[in-house]
C-alpha atoms as a PDB file:
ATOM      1  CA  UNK A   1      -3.754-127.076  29.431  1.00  0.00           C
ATOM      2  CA  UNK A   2      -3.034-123.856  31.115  1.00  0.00           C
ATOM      3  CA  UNK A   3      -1.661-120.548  29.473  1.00  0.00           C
ATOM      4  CA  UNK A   4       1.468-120.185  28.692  1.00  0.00           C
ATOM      5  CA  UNK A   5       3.650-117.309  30.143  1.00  0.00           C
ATOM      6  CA  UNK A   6       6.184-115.952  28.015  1.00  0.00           C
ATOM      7  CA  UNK A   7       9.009-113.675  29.633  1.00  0.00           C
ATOM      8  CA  UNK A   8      10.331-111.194  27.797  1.00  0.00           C
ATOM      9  CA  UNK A   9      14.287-110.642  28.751  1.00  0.00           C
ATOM     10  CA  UNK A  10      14.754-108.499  31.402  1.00  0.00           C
ATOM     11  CA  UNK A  11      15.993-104.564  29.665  1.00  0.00           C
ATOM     12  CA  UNK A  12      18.889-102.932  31.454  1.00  0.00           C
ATOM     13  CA  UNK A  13      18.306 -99.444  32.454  1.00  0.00           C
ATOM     14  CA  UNK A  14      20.113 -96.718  29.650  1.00  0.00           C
ATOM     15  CA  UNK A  15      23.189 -95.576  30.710  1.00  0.00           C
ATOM     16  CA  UNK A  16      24.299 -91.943  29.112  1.00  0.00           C
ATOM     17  CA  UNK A  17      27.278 -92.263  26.598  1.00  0.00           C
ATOM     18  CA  UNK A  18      29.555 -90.107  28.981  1.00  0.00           C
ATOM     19  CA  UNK A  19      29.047 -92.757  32.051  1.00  0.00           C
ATOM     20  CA  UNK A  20      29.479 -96.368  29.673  1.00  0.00           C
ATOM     21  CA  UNK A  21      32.393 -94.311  28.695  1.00  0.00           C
ATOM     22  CA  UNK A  22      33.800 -93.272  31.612  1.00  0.00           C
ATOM     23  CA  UNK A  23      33.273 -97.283  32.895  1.00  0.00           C
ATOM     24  CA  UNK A  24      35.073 -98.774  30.182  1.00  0.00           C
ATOM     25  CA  UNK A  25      38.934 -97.873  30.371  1.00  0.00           C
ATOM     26  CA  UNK A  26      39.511 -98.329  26.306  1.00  0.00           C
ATOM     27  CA  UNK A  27      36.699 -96.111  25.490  1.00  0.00           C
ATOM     28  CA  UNK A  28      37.719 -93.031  28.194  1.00  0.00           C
ATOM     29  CA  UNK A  29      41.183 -93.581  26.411  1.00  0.00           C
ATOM     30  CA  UNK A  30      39.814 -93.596  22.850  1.00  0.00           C
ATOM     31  CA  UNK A  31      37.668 -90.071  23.544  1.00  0.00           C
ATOM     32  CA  UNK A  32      40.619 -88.672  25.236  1.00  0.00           C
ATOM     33  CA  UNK A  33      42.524 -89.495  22.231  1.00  0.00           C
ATOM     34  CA  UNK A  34      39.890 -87.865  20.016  1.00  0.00           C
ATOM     35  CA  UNK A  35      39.427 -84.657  22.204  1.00  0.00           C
ATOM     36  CA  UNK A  36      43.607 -84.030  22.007  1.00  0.00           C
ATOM     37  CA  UNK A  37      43.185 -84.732  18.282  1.00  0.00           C
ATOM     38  CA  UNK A  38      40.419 -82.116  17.813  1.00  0.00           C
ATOM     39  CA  UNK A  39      42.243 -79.746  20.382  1.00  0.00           C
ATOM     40  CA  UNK A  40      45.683 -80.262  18.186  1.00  0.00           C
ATOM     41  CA  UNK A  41      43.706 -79.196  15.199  1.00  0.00           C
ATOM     42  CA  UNK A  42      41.937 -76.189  16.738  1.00  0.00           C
ATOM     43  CA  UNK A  43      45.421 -74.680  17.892  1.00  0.00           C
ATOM     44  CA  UNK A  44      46.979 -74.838  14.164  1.00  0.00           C
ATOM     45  CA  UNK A  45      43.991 -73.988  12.273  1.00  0.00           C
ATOM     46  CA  UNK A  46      44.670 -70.437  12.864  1.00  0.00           C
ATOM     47  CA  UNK A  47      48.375 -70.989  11.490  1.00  0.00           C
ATOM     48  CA  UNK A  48      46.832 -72.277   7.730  1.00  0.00           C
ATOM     49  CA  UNK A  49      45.313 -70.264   4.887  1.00  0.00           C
ATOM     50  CA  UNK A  50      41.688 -70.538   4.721  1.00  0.00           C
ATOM     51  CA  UNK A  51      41.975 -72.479   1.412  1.00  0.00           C
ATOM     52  CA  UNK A  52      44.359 -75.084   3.025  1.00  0.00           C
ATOM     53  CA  UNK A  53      42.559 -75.327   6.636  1.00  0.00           C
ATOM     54  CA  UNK A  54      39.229 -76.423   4.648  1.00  0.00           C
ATOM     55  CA  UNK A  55      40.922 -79.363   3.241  1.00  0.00           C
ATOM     56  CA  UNK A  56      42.535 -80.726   6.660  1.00  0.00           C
ATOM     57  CA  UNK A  57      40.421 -82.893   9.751  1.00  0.00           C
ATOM     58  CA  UNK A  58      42.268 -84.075  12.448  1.00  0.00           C
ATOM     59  CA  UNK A  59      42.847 -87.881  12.117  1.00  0.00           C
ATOM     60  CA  UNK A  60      44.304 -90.169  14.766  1.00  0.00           C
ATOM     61  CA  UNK A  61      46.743 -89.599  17.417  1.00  0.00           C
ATOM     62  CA  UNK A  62      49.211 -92.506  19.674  1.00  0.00           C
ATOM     63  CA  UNK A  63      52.330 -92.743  21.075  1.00  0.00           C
ATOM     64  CA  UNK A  64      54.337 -92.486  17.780  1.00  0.00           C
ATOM     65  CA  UNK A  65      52.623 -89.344  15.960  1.00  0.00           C
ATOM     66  CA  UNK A  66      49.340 -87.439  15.120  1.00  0.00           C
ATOM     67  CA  UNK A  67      47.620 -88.007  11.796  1.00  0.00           C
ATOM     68  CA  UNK A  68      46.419 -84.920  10.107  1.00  0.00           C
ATOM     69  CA  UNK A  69      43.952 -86.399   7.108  1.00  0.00           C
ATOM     70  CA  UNK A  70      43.906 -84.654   3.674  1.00  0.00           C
ATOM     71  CA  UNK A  71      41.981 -84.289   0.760  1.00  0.00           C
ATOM     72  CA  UNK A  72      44.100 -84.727  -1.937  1.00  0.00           C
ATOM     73  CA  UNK A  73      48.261 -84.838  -2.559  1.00  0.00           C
ATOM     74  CA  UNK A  74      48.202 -80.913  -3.566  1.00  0.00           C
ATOM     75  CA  UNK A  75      47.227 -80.026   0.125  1.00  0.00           C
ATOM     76  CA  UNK A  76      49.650 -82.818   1.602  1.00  0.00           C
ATOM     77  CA  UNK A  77      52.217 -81.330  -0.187  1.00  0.00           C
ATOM     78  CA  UNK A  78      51.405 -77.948   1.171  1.00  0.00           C
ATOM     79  CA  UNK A  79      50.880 -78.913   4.439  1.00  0.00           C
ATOM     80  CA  UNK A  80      54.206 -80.621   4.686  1.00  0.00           C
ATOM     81  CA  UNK A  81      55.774 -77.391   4.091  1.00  0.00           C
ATOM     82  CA  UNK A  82      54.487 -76.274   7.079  1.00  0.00           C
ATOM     83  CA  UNK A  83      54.642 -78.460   9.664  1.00  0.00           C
ATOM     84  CA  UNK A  84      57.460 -77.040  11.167  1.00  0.00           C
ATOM     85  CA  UNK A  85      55.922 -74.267  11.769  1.00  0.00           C
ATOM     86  CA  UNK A  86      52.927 -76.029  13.366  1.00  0.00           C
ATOM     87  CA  UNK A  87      54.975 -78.029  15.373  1.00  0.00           C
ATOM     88  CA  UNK A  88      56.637 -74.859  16.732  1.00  0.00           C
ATOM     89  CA  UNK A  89      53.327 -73.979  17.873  1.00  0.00           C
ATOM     90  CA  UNK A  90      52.281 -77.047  19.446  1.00  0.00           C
ATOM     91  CA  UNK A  91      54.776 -77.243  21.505  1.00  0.00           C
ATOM     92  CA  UNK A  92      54.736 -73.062  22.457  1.00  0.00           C
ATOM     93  CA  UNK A  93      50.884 -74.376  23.539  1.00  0.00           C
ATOM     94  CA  UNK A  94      52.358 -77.494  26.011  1.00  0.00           C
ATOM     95  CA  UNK A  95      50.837 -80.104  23.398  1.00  0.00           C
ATOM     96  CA  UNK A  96      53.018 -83.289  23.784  1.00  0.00           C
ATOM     97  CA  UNK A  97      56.045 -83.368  21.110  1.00  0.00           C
ATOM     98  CA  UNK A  98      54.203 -85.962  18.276  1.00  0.00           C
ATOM     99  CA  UNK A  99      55.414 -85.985  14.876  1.00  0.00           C
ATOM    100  CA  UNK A 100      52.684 -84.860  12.343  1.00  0.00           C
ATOM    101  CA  UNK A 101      51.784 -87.603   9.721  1.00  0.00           C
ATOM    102  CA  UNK A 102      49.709 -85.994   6.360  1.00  0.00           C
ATOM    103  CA  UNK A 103      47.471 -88.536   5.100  1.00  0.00           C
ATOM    104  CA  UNK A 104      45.372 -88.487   2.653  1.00  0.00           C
ATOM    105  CA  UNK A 105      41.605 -89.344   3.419  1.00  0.00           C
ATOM    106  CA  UNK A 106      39.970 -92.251   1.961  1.00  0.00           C
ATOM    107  CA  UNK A 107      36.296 -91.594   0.620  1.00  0.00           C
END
């Protein structure tokens, strides 16, 4: 009997994250979601107290509202108090007129 050959699979060549996301149309929608999310955040942070802006990431965004996620009902409550406020400033900055949603953050 003669040797055997075993074949491995063939290995497709890596691919950076930006290009497999720039090919797939749900993922280049998905990180454009997350960089408006992050940008949202960045242009209100100024607008909360230090102890309050600690306490707040920026949490989903869609065609019905952006999700601001909390740590606990305290800082919701605050927060609420000022969203119209942040809103006002969203919209001074050209950011797309979303309602802000407070959630609180599941550990």
């Amino acid at each position: 009997m003669g040797a055997s050959k075993t074949h491995s699979p063939a290995v497709p060549s890596p691919v950076s994250l930006d290009r497999a996301i720039a090919s797939n149309d749900r993922l280049t929608s998905l990180a454009a979601r997350l960089r408006e999310s992050e940008q949202r955040l960045a242009t209100i942070a100024p607008l909360l107290p230090d102890t309050l802006a600690r306490e707040v990431r920026s949490g989903p965004i869609d065609d019905e509202g952006w999700s601001l996620l909390v740590s606990n009902a305290a800082v919701a409550a605050k927060l609420r108090q000022l969203l119209p406020r942040l809103n006002d400033e969203l919209r001074a900055r050209s950011f797309r007129d979303l309602p802000i949603r407070v959630r609180l953050r599941a550990y």
